[in-house]
N, C-alpha and C. Protein backbone atom coordinates (compact mmCIF):
# COMPACT_ATOMS: atom_id res chain seq x y z
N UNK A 1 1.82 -10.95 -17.20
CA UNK A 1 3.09 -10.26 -17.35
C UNK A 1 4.21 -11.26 -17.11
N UNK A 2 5.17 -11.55 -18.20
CA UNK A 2 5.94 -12.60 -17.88
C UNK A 2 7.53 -11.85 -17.60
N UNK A 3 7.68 -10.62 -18.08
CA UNK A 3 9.06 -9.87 -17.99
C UNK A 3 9.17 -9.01 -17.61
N UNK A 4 9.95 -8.46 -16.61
CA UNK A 4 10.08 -7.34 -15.71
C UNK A 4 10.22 -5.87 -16.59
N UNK A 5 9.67 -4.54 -16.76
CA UNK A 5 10.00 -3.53 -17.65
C UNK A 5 10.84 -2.59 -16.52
N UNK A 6 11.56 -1.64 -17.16
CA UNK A 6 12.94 -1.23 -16.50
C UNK A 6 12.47 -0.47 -15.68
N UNK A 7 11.26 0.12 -16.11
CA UNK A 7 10.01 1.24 -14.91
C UNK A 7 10.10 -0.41 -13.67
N UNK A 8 9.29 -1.13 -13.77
CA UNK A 8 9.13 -1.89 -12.89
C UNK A 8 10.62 -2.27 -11.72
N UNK A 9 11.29 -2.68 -12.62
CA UNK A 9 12.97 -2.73 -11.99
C UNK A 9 13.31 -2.16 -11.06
N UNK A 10 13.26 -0.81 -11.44
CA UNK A 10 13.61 0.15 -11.38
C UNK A 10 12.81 0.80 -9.97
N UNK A 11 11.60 0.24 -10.02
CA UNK A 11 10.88 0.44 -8.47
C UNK A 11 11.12 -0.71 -7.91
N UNK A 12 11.24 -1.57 -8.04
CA UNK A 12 11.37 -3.05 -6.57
C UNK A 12 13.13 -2.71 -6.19
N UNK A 13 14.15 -1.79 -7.40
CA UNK A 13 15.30 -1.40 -6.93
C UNK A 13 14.96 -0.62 -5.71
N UNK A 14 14.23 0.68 -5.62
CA UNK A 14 14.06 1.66 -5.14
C UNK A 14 13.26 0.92 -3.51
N UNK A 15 12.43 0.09 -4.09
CA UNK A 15 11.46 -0.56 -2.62
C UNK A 15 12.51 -1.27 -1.31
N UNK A 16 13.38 -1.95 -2.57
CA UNK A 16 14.34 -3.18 -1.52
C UNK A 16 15.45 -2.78 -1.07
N UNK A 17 15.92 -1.92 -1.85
CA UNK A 17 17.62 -1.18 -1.74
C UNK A 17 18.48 -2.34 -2.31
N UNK A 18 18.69 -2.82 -3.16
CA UNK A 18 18.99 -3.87 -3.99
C UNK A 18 18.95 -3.43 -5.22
N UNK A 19 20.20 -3.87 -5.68
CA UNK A 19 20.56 -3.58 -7.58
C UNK A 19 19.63 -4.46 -8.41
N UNK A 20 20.15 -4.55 -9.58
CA UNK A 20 19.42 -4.85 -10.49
C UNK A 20 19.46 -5.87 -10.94
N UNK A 21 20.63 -6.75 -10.27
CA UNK A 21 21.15 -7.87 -10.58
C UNK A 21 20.38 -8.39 -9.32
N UNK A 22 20.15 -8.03 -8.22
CA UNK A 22 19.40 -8.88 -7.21
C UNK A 22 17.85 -9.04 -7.45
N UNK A 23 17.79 -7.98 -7.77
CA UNK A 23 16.09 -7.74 -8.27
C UNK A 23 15.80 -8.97 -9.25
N UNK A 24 16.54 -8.85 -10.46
CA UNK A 24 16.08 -9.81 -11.37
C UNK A 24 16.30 -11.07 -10.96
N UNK A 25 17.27 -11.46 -9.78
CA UNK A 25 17.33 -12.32 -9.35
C UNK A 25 16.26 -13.41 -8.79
N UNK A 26 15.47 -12.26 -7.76
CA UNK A 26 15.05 -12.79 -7.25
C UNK A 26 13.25 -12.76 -8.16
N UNK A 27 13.00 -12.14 -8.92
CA UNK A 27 12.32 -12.36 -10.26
C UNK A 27 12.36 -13.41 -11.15
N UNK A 28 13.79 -13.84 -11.06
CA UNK A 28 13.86 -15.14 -11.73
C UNK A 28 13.49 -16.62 -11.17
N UNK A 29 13.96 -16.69 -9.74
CA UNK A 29 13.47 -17.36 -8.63
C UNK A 29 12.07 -17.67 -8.24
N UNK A 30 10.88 -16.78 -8.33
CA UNK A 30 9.93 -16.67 -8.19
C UNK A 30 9.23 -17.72 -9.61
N UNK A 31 9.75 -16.42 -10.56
CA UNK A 31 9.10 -17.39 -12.19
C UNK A 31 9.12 -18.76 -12.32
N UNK A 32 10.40 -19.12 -11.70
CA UNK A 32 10.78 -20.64 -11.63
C UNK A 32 9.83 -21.32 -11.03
N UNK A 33 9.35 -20.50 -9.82
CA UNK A 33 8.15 -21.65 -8.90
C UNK A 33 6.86 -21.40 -10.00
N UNK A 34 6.77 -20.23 -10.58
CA UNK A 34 5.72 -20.16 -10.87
C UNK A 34 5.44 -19.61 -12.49
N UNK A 35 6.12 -20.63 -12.97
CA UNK A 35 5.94 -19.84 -14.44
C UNK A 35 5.11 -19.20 -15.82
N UNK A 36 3.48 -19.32 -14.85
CA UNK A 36 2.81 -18.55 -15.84
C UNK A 36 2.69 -17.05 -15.95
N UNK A 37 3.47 -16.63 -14.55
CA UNK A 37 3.88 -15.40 -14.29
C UNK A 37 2.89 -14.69 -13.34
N UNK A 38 2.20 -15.55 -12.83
CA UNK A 38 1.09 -14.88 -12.01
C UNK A 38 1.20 -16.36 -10.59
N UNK A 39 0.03 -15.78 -9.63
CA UNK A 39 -0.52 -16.72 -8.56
C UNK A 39 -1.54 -16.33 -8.11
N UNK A 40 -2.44 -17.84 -7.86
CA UNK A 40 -3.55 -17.11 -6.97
C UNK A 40 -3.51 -16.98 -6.00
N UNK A 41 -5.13 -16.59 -5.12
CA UNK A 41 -4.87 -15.93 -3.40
C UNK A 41 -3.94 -16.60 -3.22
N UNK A 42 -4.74 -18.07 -2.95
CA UNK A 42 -3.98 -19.32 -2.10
C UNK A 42 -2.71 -19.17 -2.07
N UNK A 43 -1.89 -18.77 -3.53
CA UNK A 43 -0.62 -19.14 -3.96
C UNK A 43 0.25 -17.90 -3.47
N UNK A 44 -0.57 -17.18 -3.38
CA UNK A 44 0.22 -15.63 -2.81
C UNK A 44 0.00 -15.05 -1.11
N UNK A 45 -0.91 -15.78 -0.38
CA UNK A 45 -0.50 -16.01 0.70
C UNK A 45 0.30 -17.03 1.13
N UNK A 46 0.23 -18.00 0.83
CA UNK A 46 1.52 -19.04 1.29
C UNK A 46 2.80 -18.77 0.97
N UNK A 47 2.86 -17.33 -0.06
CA UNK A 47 4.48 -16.86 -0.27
C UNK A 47 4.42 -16.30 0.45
N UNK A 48 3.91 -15.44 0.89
CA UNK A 48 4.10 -14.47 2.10
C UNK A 48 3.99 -14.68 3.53
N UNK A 49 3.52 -16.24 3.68
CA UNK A 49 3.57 -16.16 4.89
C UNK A 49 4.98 -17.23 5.12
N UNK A 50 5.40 -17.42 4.22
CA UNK A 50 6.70 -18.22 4.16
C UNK A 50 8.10 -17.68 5.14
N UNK A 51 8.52 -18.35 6.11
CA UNK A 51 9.42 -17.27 6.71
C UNK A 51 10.68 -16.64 5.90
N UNK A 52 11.15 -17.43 4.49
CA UNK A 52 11.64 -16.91 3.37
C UNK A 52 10.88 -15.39 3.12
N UNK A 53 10.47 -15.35 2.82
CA UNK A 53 9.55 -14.30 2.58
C UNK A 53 10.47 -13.11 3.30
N UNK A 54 10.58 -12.97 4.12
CA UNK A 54 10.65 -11.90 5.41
C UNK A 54 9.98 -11.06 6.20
N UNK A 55 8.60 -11.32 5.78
CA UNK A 55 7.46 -10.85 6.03
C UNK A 55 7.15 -10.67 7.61
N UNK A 56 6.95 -10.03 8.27
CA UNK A 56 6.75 -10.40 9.54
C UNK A 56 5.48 -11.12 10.02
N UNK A 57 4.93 -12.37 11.13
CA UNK A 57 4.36 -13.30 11.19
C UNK A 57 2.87 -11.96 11.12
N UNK A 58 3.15 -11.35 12.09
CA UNK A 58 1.68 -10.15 12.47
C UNK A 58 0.96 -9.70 11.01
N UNK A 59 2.31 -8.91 10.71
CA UNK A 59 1.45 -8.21 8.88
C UNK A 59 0.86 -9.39 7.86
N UNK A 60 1.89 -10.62 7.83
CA UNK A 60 1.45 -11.81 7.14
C UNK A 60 -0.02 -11.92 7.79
N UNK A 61 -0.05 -12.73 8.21
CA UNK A 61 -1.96 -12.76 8.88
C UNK A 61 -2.90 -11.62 8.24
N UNK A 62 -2.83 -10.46 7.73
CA UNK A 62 -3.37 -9.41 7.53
C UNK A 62 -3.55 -9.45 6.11
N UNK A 63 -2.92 -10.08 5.52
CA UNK A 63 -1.92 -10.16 3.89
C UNK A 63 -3.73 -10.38 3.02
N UNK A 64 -4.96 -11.56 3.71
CA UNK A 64 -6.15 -11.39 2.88
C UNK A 64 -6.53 -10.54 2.58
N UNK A 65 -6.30 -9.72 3.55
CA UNK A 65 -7.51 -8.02 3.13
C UNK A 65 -6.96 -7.28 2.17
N UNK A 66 -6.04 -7.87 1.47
CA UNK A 66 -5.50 -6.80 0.69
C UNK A 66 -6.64 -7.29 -0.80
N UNK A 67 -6.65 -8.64 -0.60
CA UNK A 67 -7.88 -9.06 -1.65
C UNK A 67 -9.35 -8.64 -1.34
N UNK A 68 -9.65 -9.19 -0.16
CA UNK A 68 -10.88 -8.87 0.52
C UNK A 68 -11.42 -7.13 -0.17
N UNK A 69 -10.45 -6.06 0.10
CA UNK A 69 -10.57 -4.74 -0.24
C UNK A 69 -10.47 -4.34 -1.66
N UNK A 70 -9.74 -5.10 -2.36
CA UNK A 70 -9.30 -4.92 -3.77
C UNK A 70 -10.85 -5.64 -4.95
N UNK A 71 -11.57 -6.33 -4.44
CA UNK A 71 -12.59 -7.12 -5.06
C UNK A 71 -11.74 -7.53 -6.18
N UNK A 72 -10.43 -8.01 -6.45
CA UNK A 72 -9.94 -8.45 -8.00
C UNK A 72 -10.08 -9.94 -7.90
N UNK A 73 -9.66 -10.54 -8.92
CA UNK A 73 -10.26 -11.28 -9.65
C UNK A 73 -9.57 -12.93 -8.93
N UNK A 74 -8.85 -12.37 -7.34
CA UNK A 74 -8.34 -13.59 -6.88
C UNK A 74 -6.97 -14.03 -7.65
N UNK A 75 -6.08 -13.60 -8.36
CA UNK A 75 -5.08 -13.53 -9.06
C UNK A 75 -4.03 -12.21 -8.34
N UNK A 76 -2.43 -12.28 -8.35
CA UNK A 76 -2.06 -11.32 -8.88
C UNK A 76 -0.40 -11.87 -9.81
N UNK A 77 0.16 -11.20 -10.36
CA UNK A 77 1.30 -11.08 -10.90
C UNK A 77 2.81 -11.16 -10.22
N UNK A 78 3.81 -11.34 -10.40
CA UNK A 78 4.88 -11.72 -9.91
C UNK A 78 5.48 -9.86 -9.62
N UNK A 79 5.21 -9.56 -10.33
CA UNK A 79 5.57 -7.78 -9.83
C UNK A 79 5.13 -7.11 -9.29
N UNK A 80 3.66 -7.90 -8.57
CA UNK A 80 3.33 -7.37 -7.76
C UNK A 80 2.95 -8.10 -6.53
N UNK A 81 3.51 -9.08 -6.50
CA UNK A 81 4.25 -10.38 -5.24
C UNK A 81 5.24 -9.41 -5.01
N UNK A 82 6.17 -8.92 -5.63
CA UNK A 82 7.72 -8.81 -5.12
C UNK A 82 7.59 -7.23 -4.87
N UNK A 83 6.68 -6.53 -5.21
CA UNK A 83 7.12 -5.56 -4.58
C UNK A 83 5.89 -5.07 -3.35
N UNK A 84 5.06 -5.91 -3.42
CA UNK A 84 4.42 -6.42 -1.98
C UNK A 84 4.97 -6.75 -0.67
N UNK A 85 5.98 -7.70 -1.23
CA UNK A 85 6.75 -8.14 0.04
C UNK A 85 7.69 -7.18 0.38
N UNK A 86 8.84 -6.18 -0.86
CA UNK A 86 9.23 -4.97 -0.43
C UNK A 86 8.38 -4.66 0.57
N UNK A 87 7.51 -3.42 0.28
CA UNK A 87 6.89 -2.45 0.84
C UNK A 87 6.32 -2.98 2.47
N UNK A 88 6.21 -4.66 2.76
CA UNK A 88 5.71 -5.19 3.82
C UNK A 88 7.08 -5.00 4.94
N UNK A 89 8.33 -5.40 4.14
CA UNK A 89 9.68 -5.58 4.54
C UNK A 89 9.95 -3.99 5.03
N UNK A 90 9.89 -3.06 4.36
CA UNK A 90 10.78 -1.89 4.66
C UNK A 90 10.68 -1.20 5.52
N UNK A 91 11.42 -0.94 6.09
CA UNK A 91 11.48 0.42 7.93
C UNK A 91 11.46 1.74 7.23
N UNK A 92 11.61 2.07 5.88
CA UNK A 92 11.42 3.31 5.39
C UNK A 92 9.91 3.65 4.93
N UNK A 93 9.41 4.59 6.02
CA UNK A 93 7.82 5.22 5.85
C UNK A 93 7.53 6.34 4.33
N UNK A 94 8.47 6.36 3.92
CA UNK A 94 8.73 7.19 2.55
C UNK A 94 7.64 6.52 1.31
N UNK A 95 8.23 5.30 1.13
CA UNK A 95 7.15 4.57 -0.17
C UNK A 95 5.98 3.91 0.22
N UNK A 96 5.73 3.47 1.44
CA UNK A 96 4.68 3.88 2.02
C UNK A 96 3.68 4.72 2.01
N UNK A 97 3.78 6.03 2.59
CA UNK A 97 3.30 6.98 2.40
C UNK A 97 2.89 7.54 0.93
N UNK A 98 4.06 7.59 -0.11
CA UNK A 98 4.17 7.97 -1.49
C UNK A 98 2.62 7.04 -2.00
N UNK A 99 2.65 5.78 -1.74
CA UNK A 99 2.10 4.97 -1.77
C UNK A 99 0.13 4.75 -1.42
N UNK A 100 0.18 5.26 -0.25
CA UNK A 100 -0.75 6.41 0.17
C UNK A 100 -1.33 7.17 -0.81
N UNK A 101 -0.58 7.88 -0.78
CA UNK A 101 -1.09 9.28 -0.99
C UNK A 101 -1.32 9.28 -2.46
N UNK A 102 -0.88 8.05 -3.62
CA UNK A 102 -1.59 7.82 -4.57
C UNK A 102 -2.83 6.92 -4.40
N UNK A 103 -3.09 6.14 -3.45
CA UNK A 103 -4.20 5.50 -3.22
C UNK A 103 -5.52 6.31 -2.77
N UNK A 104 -4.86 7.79 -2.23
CA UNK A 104 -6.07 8.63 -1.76
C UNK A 104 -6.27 9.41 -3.09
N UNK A 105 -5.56 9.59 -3.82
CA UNK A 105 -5.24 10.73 -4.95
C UNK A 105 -6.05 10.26 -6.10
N UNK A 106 -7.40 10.16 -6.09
CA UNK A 106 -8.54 10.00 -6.83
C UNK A 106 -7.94 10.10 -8.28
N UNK A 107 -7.95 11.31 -8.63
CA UNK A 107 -7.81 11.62 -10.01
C UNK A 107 -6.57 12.10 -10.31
N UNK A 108 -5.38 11.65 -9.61
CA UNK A 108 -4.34 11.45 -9.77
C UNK A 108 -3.60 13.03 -10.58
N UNK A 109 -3.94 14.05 -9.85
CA UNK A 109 -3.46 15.48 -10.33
C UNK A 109 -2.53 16.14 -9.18
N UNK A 110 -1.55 15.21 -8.19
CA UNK A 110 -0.67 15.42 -7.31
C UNK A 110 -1.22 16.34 -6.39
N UNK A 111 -2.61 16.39 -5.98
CA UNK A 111 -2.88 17.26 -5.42
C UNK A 111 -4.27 16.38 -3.93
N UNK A 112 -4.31 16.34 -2.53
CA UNK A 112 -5.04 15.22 -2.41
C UNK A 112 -5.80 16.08 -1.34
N UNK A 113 -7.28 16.12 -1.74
CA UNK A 113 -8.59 17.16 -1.17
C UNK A 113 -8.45 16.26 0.06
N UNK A 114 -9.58 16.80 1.03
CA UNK A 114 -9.98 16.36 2.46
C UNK A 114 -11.00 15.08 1.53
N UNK A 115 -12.33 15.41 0.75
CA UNK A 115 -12.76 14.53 0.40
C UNK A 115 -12.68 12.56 -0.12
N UNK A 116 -11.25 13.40 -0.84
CA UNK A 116 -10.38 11.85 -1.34
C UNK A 116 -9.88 11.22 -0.23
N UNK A 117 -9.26 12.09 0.44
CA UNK A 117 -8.58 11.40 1.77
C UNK A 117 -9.79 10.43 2.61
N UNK A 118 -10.86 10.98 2.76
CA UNK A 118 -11.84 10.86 3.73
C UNK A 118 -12.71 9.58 2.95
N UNK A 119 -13.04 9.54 1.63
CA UNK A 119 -13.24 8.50 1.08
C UNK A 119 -12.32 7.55 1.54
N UNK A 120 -10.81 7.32 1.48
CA UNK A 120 -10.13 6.18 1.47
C UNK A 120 -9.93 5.57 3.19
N UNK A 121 -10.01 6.82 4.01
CA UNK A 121 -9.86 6.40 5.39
C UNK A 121 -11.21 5.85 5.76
N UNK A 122 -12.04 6.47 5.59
CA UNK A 122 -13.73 5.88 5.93
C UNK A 122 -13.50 4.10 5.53
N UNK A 123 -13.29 4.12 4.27
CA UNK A 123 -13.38 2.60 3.89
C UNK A 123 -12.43 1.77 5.11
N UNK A 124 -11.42 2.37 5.28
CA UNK A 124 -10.96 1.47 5.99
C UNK A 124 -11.04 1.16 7.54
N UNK A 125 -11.46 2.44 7.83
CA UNK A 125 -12.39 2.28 8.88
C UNK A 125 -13.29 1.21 9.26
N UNK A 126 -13.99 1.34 7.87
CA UNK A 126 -15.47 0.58 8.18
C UNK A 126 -14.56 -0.62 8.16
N UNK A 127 -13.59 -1.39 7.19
CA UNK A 127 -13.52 -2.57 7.24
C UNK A 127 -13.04 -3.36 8.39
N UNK A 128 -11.94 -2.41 8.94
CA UNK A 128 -11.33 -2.87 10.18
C UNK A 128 -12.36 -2.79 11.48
N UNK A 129 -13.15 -1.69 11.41
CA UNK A 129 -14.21 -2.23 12.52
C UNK A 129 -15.37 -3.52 12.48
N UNK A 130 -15.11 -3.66 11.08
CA UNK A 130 -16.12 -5.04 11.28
C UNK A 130 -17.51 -4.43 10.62
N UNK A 131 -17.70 -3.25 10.21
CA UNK A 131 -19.12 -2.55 9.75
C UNK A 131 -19.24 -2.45 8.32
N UNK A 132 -20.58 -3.04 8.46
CA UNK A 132 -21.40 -2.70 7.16
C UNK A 132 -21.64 -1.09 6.53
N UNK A 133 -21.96 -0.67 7.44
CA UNK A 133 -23.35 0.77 7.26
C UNK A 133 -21.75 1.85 7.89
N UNK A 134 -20.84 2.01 7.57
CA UNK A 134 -20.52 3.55 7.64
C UNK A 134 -19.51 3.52 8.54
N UNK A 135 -18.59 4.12 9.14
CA UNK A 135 -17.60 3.62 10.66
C UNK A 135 -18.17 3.47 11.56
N UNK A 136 -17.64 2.63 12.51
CA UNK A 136 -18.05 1.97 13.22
C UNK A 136 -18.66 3.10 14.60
N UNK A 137 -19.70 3.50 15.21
CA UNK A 137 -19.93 4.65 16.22
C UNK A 137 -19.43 3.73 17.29
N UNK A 138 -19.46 2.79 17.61
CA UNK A 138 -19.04 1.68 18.92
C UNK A 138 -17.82 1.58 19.11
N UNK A 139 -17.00 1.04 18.53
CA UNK A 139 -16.03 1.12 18.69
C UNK A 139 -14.68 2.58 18.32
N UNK A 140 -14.03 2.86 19.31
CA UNK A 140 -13.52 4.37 19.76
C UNK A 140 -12.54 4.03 18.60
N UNK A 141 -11.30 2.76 18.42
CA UNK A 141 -10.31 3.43 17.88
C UNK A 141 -10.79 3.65 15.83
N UNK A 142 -12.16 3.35 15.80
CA UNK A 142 -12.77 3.50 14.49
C UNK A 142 -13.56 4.04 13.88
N UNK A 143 -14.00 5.21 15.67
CA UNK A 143 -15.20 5.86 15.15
C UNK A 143 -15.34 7.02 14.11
N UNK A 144 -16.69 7.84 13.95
CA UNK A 144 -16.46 8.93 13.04
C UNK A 144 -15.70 9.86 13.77
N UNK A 145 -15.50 9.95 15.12
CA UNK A 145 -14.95 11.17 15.75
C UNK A 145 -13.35 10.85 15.40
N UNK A 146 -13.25 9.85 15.46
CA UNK A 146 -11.92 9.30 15.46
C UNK A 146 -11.40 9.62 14.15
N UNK A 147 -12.20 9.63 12.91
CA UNK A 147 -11.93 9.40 11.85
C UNK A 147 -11.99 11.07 11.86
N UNK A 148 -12.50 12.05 11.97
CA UNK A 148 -12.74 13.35 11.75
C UNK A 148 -11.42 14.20 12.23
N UNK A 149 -11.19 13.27 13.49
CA UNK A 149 -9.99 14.42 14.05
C UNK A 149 -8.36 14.29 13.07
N UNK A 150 -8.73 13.04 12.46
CA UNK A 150 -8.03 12.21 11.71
C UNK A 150 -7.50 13.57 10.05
N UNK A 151 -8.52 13.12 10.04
CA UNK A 151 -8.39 14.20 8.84
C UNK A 151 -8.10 15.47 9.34
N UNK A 152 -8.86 16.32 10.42
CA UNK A 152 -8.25 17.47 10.87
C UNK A 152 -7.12 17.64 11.20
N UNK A 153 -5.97 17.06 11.65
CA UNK A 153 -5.10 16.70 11.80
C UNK A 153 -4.13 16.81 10.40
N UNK A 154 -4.62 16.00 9.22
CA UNK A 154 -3.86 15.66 8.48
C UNK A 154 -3.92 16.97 7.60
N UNK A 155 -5.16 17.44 7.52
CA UNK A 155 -5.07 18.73 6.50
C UNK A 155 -5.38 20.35 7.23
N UNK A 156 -5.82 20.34 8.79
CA UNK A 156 -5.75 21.33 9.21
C UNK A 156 -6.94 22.28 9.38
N UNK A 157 -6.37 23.80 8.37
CA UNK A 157 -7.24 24.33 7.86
C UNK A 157 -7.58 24.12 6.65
N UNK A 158 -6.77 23.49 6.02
CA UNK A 158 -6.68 23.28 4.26
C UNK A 158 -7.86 22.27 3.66
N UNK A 159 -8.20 22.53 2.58
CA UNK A 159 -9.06 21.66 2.23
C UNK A 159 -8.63 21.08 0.85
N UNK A 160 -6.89 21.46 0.52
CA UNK A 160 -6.08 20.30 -0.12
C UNK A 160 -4.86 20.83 -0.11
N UNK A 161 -3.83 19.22 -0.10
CA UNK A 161 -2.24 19.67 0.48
C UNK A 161 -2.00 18.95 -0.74
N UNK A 162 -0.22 19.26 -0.64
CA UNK A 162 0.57 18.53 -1.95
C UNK A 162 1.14 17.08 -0.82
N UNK A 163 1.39 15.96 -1.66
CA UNK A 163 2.35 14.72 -1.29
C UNK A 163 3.10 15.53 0.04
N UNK A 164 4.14 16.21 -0.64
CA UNK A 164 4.81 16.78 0.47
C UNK A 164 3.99 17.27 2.16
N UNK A 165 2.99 17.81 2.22
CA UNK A 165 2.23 18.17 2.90
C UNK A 165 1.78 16.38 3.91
N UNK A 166 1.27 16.21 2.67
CA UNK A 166 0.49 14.96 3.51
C UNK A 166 1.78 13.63 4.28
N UNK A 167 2.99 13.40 3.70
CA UNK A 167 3.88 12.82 4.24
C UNK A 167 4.58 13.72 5.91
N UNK A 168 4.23 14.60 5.60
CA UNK A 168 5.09 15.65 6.74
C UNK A 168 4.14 15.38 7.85
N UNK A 169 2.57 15.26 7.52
CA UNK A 169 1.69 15.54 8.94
C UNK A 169 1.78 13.88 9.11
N UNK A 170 1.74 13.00 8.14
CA UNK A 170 1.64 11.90 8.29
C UNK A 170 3.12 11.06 9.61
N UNK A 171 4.44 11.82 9.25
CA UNK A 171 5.16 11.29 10.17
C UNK A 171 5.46 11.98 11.36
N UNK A 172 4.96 13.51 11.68
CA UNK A 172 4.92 14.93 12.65
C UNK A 172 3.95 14.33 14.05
N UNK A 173 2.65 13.22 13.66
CA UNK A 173 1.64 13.14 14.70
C UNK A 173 1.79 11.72 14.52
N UNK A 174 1.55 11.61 16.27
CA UNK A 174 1.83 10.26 16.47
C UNK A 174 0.18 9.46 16.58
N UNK A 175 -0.86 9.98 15.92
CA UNK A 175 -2.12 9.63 16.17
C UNK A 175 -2.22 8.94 14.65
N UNK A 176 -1.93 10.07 13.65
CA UNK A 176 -1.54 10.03 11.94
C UNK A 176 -0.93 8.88 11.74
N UNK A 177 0.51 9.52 12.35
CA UNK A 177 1.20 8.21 12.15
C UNK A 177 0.81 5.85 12.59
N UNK A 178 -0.01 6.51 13.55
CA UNK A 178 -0.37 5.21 14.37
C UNK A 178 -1.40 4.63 13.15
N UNK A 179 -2.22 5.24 12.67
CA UNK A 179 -3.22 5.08 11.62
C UNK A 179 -2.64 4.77 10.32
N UNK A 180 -1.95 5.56 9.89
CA UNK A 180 -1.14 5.14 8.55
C UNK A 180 -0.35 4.28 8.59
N UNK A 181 0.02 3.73 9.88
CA UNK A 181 0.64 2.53 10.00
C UNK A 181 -0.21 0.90 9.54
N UNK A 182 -1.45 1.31 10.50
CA UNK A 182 -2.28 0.05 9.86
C UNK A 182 -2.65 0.43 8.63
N UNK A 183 -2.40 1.42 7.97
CA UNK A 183 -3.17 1.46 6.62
C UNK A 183 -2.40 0.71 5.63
N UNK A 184 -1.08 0.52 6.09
CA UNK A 184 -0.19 0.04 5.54
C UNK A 184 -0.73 -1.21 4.43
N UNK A 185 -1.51 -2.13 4.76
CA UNK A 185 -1.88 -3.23 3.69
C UNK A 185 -2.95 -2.60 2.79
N UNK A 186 -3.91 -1.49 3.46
CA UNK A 186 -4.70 -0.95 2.44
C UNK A 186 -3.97 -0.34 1.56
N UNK A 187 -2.79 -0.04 1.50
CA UNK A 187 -1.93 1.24 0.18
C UNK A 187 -1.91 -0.62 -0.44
N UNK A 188 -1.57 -1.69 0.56
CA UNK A 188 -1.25 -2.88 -0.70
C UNK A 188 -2.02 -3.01 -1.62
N UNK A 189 -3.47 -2.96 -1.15
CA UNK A 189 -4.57 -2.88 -1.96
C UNK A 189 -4.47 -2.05 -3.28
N UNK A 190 -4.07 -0.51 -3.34
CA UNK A 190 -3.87 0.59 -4.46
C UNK A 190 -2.76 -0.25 -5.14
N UNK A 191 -1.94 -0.79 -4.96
CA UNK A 191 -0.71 -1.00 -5.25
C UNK A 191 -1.54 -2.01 -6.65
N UNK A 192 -1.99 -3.34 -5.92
CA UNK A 192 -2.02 -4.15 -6.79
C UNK A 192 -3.61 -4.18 -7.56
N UNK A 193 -4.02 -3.30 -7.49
CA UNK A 193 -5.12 -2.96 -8.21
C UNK A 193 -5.03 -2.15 -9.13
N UNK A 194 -3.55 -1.35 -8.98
CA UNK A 194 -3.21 0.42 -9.84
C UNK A 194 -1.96 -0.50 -10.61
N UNK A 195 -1.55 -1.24 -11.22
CA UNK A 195 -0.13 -1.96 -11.06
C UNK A 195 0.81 -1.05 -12.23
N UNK A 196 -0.24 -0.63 -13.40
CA UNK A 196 -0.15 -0.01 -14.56
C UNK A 196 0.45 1.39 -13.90
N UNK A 197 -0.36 2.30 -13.03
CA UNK A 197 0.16 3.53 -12.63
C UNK A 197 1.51 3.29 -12.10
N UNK A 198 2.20 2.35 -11.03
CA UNK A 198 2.81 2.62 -10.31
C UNK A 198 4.12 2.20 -11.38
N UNK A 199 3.50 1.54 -12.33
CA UNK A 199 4.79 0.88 -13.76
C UNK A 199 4.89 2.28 -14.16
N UNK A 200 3.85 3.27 -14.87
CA UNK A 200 4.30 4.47 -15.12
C UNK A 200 4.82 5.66 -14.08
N UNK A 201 4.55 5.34 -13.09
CA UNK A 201 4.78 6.92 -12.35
C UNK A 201 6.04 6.20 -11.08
N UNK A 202 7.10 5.54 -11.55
CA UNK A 202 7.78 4.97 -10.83
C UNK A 202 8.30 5.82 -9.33
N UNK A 203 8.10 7.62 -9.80
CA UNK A 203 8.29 8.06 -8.58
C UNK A 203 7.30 8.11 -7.32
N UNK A 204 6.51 7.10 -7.62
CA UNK A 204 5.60 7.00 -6.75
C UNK A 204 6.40 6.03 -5.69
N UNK A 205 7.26 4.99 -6.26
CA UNK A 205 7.90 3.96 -5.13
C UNK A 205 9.31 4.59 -5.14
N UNK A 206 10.23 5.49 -5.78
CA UNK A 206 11.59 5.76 -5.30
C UNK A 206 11.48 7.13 -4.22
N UNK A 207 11.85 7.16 -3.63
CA UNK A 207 12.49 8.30 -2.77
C UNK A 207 12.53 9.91 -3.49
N UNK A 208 11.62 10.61 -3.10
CA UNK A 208 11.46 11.58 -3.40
C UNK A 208 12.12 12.76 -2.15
N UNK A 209 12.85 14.25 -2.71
CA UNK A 209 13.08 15.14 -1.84
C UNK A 209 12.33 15.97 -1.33
């Protein structure tokens, strides 16, 4: 991908709080270092851990697993460098979450079961505990109990909520919230693996009511 499309714009506007003239700006800046329009790992952690960047030193360190989880091809694209580093940068839990909740949203019908959810938290479970075979039973802040109350929590009695639903329990509990916080590089993962969805469904990264 060598040129920004106005869907794309139009979300790193919405990620950074920055016009369109800064956006492309700093799109243009990037291309310059790197003008086949892409970078590999190597090349895309050393942007991010750049103190340019703005990245903070903690989340930077974390920045592999977004490959590690993604199994892609060790590559990504400049649009999805820049709105990586958004979403790493921002104090707003909104595109985040939005962010989320398309990464749990299987079959993408705005609607997100206990199942989907429980698929995407399990994985990350297992990865952050260090386990092969399933979440981790040893360790407490990763176990299945941990992971169960997790979901009870997030959906209740329900056995599926809308976006709206799942952002509300997500910032209401401070257990939810503590969790969706580290999940934070796994939505990076959806992000730059989905790059096509999030170009079409731009309200996935602007601010929704």
């Amino acid at each position: 991908m060598n040129e920004l499309t106005k869907a794309q714009i139009d979300n790193l506007k919405a990620a950074t709080g920055g016009s369109e003239e800064d956006v492309l700006r700093s799109y243009a800046a990037t291309k310059n270092k790197y003008p086949s329009g892409g970078m590999t790992e190597q090349q895309f952690l050393e942007m991010i851990r750049d103190p340019s960047s703005g990245v903070k030193s903690a989340e930077a360190d974390m920045a592999k697993l977004m490959f590690t989880v993604a199994d892609r091809d060790k590559s990504v694209d400049l649009y999805e460098y820049l709105l990586t580093v958004a979403l790493l940068c921002t104090d707003d839990p909104k595109p985040v979450l939005q962010t989320l909740f398309i990464a749990c949203d299987a079959n993408s019908n705005d609607i997100l079961t206990q199942n989907e959810a429980r698929d995407v938290f399990s994985t990350f479970f297992r990865l952050m505990a260090g386990s092969d075979n399933g979440v981790d039973q040893k360790d407490p802040e990763y176990s299945k109990e941990k992971l169960d109350n997790i979901i009870q929590l997030i959906f209740g009695d329900k056995t599926q909520i809308s976006e709206a639903e799942f952002r509300r329990a997500c910032l209401e509990n401070e257990d939810v919230k503590s969790i969706t916080g580290e999940l934070h590089f796994f939505l990076l993962v959806s992000l730059t693996s989905n790059a096509k969805k999030f170009e079409e469904r731009r309200n996935s990264i602007i601010p929704r009511s």
